[in-house]
C-alpha atoms as a PDB file:
ATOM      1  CA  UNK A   1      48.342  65.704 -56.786  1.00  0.00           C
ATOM      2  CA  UNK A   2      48.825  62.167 -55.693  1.00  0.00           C
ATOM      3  CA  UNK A   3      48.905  62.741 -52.225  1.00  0.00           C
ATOM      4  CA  UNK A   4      45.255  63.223 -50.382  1.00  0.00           C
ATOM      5  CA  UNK A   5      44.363  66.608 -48.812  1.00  0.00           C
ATOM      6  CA  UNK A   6      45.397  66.386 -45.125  1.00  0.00           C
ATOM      7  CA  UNK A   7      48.124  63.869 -45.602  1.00  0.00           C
ATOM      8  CA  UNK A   8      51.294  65.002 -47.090  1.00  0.00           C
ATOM      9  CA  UNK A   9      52.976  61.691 -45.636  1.00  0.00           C
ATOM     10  CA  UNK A  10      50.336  59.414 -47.400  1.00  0.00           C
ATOM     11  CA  UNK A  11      47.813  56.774 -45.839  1.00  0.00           C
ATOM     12  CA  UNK A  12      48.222  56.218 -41.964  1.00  0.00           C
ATOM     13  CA  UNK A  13      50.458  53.230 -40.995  1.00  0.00           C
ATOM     14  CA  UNK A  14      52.437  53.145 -43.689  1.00  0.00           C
ATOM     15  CA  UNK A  15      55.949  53.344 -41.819  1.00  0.00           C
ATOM     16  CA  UNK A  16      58.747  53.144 -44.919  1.00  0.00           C
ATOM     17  CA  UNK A  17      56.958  55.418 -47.170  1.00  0.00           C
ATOM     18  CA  UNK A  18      56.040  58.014 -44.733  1.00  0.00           C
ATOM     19  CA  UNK A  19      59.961  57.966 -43.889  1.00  0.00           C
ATOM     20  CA  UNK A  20      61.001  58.225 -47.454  1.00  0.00           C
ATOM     21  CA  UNK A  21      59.134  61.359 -47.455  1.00  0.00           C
ATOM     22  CA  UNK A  22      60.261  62.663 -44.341  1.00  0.00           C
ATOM     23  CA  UNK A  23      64.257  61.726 -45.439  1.00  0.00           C
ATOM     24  CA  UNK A  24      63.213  63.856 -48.862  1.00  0.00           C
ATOM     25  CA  UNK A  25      62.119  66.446 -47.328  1.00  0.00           C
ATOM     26  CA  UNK A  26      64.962  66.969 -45.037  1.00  0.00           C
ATOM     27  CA  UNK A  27      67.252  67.096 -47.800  1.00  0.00           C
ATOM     28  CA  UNK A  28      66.119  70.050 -49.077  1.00  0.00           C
ATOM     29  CA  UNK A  29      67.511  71.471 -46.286  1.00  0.00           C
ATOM     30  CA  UNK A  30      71.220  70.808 -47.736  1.00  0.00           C
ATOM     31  CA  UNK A  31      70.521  72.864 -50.664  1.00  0.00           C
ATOM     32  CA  UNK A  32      72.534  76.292 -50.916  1.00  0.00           C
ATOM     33  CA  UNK A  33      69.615  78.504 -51.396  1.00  0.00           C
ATOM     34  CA  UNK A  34      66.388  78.620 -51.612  1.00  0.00           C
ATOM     35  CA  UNK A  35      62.946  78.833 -52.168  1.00  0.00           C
ATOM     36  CA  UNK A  36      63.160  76.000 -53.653  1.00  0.00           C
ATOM     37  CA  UNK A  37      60.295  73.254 -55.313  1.00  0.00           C
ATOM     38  CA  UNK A  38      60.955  70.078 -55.695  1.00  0.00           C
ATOM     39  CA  UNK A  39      58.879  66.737 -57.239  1.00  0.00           C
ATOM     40  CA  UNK A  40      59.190  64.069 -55.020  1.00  0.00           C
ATOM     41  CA  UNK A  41      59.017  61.437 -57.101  1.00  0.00           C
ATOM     42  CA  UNK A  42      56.853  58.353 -56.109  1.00  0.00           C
ATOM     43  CA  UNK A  43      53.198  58.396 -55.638  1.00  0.00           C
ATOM     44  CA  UNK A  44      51.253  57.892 -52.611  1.00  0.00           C
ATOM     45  CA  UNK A  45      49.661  54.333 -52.152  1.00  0.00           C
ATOM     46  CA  UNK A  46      46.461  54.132 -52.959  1.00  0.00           C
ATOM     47  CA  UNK A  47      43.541  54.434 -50.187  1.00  0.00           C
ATOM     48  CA  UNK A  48      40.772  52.327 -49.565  1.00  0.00           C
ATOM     49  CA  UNK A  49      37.944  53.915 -51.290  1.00  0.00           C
ATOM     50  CA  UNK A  50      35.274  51.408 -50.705  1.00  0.00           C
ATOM     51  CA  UNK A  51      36.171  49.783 -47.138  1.00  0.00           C
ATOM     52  CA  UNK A  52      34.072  47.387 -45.799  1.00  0.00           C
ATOM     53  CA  UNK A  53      31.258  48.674 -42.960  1.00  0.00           C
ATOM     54  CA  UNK A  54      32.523  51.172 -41.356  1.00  0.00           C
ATOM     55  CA  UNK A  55      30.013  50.508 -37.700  1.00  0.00           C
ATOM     56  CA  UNK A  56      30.520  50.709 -34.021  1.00  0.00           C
ATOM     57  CA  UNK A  57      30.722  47.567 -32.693  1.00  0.00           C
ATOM     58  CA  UNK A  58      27.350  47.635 -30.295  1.00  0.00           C
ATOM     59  CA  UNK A  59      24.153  49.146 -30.445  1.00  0.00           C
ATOM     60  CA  UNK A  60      22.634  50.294 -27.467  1.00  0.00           C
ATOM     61  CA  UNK A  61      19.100  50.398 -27.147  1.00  0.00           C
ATOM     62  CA  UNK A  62      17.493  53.822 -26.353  1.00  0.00           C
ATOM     63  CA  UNK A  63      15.125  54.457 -23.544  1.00  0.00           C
ATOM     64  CA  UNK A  64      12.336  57.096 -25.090  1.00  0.00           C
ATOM     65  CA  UNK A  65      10.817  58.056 -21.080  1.00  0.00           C
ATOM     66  CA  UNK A  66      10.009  61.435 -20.904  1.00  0.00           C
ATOM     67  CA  UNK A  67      13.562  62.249 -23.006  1.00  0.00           C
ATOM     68  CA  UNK A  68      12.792  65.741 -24.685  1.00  0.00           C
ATOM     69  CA  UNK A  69      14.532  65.232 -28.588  1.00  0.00           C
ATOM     70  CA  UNK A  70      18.085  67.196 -27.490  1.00  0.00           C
ATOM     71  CA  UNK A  71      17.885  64.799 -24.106  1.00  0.00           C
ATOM     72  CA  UNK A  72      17.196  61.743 -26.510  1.00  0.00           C
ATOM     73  CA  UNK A  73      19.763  62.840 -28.972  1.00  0.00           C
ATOM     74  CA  UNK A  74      22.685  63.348 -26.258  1.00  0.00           C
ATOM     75  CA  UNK A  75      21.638  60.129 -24.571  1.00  0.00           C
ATOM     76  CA  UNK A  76      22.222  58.353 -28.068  1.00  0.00           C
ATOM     77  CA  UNK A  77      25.958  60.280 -28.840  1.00  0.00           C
ATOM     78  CA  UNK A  78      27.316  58.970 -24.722  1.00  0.00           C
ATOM     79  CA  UNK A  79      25.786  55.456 -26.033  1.00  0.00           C
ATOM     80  CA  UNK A  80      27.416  55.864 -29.385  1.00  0.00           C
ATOM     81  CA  UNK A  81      30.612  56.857 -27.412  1.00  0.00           C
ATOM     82  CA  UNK A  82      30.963  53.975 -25.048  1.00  0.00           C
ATOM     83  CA  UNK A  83      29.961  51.818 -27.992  1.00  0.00           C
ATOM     84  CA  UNK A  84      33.632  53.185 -29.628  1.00  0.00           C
ATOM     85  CA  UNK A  85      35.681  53.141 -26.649  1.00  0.00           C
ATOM     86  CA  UNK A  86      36.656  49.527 -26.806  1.00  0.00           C
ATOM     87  CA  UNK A  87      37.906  50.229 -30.214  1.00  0.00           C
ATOM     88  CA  UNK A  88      39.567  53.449 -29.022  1.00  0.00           C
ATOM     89  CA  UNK A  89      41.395  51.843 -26.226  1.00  0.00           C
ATOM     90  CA  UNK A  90      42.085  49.529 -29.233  1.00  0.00           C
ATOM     91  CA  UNK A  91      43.824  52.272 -31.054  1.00  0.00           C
ATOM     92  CA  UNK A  92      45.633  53.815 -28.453  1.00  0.00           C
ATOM     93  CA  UNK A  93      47.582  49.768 -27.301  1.00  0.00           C
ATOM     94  CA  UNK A  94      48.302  49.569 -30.884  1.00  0.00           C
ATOM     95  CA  UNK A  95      49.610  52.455 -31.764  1.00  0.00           C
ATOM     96  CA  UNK A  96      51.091  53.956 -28.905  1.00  0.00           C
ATOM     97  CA  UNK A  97      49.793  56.991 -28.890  1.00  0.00           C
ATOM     98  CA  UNK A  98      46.626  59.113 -29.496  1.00  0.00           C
ATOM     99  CA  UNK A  99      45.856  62.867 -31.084  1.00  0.00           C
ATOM    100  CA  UNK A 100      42.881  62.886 -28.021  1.00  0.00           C
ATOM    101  CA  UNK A 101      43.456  65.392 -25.545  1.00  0.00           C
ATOM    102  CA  UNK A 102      43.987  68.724 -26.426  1.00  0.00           C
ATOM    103  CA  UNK A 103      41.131  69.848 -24.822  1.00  0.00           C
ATOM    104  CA  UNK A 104      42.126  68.715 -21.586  1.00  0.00           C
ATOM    105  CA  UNK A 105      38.944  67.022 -21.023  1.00  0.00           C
ATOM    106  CA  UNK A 106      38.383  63.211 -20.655  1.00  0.00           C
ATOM    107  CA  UNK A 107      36.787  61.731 -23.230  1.00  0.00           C
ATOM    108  CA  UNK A 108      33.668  60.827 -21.035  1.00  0.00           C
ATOM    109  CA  UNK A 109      33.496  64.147 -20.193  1.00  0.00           C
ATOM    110  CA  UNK A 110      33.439  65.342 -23.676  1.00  0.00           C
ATOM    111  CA  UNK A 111      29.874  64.783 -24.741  1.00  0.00           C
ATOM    112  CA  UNK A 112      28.233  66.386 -21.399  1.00  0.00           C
ATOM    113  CA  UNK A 113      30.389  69.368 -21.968  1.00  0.00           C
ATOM    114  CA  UNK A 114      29.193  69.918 -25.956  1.00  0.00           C
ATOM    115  CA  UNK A 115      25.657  68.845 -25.092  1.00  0.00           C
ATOM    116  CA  UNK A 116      25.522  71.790 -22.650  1.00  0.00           C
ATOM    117  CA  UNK A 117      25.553  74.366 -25.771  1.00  0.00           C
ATOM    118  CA  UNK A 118      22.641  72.751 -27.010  1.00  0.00           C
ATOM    119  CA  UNK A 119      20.488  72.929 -23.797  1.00  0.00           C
ATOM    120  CA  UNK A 120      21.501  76.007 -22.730  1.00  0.00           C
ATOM    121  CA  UNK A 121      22.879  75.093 -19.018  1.00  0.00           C
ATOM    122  CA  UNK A 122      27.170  75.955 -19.738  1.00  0.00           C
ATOM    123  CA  UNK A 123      28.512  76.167 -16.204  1.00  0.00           C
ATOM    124  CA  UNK A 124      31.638  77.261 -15.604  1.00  0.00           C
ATOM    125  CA  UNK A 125      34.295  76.645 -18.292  1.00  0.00           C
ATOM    126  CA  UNK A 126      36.192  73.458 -17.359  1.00  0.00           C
ATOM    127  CA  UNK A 127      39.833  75.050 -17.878  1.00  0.00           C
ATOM    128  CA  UNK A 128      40.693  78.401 -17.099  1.00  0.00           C
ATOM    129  CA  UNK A 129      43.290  78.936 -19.603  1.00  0.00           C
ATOM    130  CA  UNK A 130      41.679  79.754 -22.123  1.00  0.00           C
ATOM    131  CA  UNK A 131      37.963  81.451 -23.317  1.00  0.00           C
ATOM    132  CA  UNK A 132      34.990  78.878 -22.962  1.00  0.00           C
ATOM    133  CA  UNK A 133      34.730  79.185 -27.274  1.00  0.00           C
ATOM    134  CA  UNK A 134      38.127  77.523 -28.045  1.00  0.00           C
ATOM    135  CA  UNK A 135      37.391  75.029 -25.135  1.00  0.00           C
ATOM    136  CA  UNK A 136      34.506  74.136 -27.488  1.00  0.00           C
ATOM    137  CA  UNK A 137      36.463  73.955 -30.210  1.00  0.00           C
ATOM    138  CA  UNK A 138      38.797  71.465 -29.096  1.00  0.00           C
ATOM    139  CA  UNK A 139      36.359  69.470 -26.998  1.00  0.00           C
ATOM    140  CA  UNK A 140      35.325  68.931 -30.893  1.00  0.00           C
ATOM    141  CA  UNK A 141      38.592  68.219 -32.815  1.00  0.00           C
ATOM    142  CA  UNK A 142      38.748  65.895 -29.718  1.00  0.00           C
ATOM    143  CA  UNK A 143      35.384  63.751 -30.771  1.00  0.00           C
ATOM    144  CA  UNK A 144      36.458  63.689 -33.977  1.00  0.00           C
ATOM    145  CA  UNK A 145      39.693  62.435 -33.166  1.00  0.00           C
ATOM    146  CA  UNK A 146      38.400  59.520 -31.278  1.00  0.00           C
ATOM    147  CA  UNK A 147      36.156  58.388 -33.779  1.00  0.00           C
ATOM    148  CA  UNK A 148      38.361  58.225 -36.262  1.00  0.00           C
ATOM    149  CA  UNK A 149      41.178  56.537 -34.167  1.00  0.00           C
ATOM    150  CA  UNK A 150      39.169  53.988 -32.896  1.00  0.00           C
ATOM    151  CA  UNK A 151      37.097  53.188 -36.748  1.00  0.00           C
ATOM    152  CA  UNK A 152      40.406  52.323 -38.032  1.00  0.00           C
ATOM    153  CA  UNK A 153      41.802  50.583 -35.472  1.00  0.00           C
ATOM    154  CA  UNK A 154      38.833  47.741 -36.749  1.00  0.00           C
ATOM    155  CA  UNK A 155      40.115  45.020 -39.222  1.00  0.00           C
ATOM    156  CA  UNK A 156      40.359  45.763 -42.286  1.00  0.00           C
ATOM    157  CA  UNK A 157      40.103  49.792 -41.433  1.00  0.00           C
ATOM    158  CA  UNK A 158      43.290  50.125 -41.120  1.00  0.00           C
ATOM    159  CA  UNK A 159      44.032  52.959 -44.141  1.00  0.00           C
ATOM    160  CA  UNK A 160      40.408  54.140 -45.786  1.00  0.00           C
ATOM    161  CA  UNK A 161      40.733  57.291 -47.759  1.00  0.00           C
ATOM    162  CA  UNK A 162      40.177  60.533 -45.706  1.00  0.00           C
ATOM    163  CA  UNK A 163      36.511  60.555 -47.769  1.00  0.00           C
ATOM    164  CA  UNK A 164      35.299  57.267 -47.108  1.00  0.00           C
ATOM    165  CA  UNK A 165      35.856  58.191 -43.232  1.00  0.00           C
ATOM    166  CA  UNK A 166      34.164  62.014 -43.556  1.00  0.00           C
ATOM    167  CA  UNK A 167      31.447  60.161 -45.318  1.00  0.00           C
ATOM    168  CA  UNK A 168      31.063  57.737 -42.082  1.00  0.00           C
ATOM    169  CA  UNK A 169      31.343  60.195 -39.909  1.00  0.00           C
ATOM    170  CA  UNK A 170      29.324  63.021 -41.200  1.00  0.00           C
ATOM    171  CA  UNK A 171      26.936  60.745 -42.913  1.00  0.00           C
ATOM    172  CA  UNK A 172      26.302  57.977 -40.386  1.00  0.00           C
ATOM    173  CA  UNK A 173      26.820  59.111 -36.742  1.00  0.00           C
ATOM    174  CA  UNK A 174      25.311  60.261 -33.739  1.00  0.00           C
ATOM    175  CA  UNK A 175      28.197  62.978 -32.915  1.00  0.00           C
ATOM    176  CA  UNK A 176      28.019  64.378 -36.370  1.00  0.00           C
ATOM    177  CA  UNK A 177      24.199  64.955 -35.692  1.00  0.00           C
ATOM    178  CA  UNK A 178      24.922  66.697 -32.648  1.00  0.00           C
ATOM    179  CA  UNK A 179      27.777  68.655 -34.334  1.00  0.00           C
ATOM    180  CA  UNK A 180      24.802  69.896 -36.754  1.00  0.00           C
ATOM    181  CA  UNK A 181      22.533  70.982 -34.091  1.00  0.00           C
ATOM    182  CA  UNK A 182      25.217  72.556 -32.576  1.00  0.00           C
ATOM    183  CA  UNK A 183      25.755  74.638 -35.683  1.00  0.00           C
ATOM    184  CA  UNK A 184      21.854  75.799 -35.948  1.00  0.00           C
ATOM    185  CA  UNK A 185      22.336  77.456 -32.682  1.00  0.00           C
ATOM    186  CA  UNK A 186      25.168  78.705 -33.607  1.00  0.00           C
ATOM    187  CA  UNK A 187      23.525  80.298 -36.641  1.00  0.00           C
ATOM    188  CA  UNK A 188      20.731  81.603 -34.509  1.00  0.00           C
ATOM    189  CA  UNK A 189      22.839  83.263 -31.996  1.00  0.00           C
ATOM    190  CA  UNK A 190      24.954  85.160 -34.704  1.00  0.00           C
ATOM    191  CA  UNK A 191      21.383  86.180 -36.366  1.00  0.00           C
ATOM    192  CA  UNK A 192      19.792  87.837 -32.900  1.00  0.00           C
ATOM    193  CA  UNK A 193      23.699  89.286 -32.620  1.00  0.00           C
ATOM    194  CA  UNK A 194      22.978  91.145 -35.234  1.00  0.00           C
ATOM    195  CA  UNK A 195      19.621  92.186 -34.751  1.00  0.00           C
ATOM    196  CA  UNK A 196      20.775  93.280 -31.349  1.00  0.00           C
ATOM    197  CA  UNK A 197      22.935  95.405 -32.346  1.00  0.00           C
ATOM    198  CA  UNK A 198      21.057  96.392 -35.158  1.00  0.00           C
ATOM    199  CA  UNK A 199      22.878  96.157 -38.158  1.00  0.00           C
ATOM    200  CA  UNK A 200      23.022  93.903 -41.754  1.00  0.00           C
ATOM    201  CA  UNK A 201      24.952  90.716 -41.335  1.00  0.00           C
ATOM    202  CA  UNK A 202      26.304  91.897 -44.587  1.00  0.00           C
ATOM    203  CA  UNK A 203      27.625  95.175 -43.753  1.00  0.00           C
ATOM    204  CA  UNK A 204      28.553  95.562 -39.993  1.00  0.00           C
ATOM    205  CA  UNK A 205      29.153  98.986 -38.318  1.00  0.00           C
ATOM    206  CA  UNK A 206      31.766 100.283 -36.477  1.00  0.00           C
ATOM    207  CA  UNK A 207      31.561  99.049 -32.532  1.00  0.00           C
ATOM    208  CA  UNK A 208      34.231  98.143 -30.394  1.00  0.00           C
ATOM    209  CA  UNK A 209      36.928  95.135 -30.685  1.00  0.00           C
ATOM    210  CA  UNK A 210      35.306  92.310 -28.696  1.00  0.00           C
ATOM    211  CA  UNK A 211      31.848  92.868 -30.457  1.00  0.00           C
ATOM    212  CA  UNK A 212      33.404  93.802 -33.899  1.00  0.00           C
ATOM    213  CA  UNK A 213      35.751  90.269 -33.756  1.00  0.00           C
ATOM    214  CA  UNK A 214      32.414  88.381 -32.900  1.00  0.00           C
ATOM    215  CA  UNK A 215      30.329  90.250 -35.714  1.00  0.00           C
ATOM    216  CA  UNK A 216      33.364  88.736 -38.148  1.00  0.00           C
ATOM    217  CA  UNK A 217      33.414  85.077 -37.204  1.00  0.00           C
ATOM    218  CA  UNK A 218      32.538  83.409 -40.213  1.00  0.00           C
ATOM    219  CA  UNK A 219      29.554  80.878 -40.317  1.00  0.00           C
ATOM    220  CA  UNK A 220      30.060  79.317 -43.725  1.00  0.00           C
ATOM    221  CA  UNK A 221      32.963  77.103 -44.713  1.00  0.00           C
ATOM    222  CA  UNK A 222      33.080  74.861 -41.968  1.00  0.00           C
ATOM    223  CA  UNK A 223      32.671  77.168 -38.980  1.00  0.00           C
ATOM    224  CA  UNK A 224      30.184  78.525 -36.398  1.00  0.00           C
ATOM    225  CA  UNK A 225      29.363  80.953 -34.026  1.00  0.00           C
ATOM    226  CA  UNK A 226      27.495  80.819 -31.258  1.00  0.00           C
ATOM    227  CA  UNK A 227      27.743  83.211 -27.792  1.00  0.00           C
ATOM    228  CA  UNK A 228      26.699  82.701 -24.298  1.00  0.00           C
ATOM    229  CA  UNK A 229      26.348  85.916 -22.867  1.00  0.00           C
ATOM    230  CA  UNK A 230      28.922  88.018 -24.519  1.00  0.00           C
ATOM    231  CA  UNK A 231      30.958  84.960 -25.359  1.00  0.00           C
ATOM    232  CA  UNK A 232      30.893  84.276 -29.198  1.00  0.00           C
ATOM    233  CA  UNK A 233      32.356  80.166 -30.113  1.00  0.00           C
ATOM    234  CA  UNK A 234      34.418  79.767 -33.077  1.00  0.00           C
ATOM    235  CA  UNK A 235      34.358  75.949 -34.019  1.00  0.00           C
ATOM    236  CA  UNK A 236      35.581  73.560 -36.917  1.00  0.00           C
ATOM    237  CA  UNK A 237      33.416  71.529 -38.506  1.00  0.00           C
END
């Protein structure tokens, strides 16, 4: 497949291509019947594999006073965040729009609100629309989202392959660290789950719908699961 994983339109920015694609594929909608598969028939353009440094633009110095390590950690992700918002704010002039947002919470607000699952003080959930879990989860496609928005909105960022930005972000930021942590807890709630209710993660008993869809969140492959209370979080990472 010439076309990366996660972008059937090709590399971002690339405004007569991505419409060739879009004209193609609304042809098929003139054919008499369907299902129907069709080539299309050029090739994506290439990514940048090797972009230059991908780096936030400041580094804040930390302040190590009586910070226990999640304290110090959090402190370093709101520093890492303010260090990205110029290039964020970049983003959003130049391109007129911006995929932040579908949590509903501001982007300052965003690293409090995750933090909270790691030290254990979740107040009340800042929408009331939906469970505090998928809050979570979107608070998180939300961080990612401004990352990666405001990295390639830096010269020369413009289009990197969707590896050579997982490998920044995973590999070489602050957020992705507290993703991680995030996940352990995760892990460790879903283990005393089960020993709660005392059954095999492997082969879960019968038990009633709220506590039998927890028991089957997947941890592997991405996702998590952690509870407060009763509450079980489902997140992407």
């Amino acid at each position: 497949m010439p076309f990366e994983l996660g972008r059937p339109f090709g590399v971002p920015g690339d405004v007569e291509f991505q419409t060739r694609v879009l004209l193609a594929t609304l042809k098929l909608l003139e054919m008499p019947e369907g299902p129907i598969l069709e080539d299309f028939t050029e090739d994506a353009p290439a990514s940048k594999d090797r972009p230059t440094m991908l780096a936030c633009p400041v580094n804040f110095p930390q302040d190590q006073a009586e910070l226990t390590e999640t304290e110090e950690l959090c402190a370093r992700l709101k520093s890492e965040m303010t260090a990205m918002r110029p290039w964020y704010e970049m983003a959003v002039k130049k391109r007129g729009r911006t995929t932040v947002g579908v949590s509903g919470l501001d982007p300052d607000k965003i690293p409090d609100f995750i933090c909270s699952f790691l030290e254990g003080d979740v107040s009340e959930p800042p929408r009331k629309d939906i469970s505090l879990p998928y809050i979570l989860n979107l608070a998180i496609d939300d961080l990612k989202a401004y990352y990666f928005e405001g990295i390639t909105s830096q010269p020369g960022q413009e289009a990197p392959s969707s590896k050579a930005l997982s490998d920044w972000f995973w590999g070489e930021t602050t957020a992705a660290k507290v993703l991680f942590r995030i996940k352990d807890v995760c892990k460790k709630k879903r283990k005393r789950l089960y020993e709660n209710s005392g059954q095999s993660p492997h082969r879960p008993r019968r038990s009633g719908p709220q506590e039998q869809a927890a028991i089957n969140m997947p941890v592997g492959n991405g996702r998590g699961l952690c509870g407060h209370g009763s509450r079980p979080c489902l997140f992407r990472l």
